[in-house]
Protein backbone atom coordinates (compact mmCIF):
# COMPACT_ATOMS: atom_id res chain seq x y z
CA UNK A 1 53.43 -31.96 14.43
CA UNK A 2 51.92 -31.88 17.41
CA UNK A 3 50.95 -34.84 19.91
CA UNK A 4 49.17 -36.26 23.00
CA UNK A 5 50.58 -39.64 22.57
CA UNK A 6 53.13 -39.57 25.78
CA UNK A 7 50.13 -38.10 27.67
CA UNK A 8 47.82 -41.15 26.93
CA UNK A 9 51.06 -43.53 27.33
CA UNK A 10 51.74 -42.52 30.60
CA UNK A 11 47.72 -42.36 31.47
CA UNK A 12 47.67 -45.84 30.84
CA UNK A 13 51.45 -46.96 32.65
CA UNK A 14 52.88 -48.01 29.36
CA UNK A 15 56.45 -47.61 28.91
CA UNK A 16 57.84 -46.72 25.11
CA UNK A 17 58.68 -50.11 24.70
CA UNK A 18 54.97 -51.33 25.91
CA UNK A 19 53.57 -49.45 23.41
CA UNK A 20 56.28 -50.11 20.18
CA UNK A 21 55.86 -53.45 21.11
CA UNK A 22 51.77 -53.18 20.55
CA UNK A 23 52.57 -51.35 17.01
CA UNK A 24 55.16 -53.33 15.94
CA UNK A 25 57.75 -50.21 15.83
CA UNK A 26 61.00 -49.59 17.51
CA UNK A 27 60.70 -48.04 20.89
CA UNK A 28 62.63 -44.76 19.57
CA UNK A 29 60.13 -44.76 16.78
CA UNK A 30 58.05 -43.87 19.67
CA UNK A 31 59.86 -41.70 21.20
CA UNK A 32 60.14 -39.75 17.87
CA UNK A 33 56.30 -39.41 17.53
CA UNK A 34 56.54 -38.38 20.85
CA UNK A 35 58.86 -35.28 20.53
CA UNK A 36 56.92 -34.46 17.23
CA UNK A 37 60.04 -35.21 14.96
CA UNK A 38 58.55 -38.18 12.75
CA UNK A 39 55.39 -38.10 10.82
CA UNK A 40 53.46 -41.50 11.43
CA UNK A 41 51.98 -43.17 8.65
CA UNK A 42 48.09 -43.44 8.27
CA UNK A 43 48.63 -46.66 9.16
CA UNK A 44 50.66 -46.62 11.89
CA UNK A 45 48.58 -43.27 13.06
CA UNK A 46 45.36 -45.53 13.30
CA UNK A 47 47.39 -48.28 14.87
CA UNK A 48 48.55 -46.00 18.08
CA UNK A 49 44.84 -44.86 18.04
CA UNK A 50 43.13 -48.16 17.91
CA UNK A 51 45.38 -49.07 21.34
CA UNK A 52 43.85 -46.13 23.11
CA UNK A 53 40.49 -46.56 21.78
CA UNK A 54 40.70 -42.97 20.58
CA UNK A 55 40.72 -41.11 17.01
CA UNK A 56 44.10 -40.23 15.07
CA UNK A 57 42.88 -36.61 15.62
CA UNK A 58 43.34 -36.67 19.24
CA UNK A 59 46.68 -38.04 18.67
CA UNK A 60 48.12 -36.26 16.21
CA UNK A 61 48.32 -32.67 14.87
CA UNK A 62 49.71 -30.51 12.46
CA UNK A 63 50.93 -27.43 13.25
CA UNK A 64 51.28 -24.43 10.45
CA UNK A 65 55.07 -24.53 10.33
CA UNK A 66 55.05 -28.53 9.21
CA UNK A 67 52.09 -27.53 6.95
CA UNK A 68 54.11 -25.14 4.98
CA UNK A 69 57.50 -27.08 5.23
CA UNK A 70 55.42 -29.79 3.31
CA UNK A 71 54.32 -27.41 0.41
CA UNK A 72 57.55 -26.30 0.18
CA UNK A 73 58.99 -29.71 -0.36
């Protein structure tokens, strides 16, 4: 997965922590989004988007390798 969320955290000054707190996560939650190795929920997807007033698709994408991984599972 692939991600602009630490590019729109540090936009705005947040820290990890800022931003976990916000979500209700734990800051290395965050900082697993960040490096692409967790999958957010919908939920928590549109959560993260809704505090930068953007969509989950600017967030958040999928690459082709975590696409097939997932058929594969």
């Amino acid at each position: 997965m692939k991600t602009n969320l630490k590019l729109r955290r540090l936009e705005r000054g947040m820290k990890q922590s800022d931003l976990a707190d916000l979500v209700n996560v734990r800051r290395e939650t965050i900082g697993r989004l960040e490096q692409g190795q967790y999958c957010p929920s919908l939920r928590l997807a549109m959560d993260i988007a809704r505090v930068f007033n953007t969509t989950v698709e600017d967030l958040f994408s999928f690459d082709d390798e975590y696409e097939a991984e997932a058929r594969n599972q």
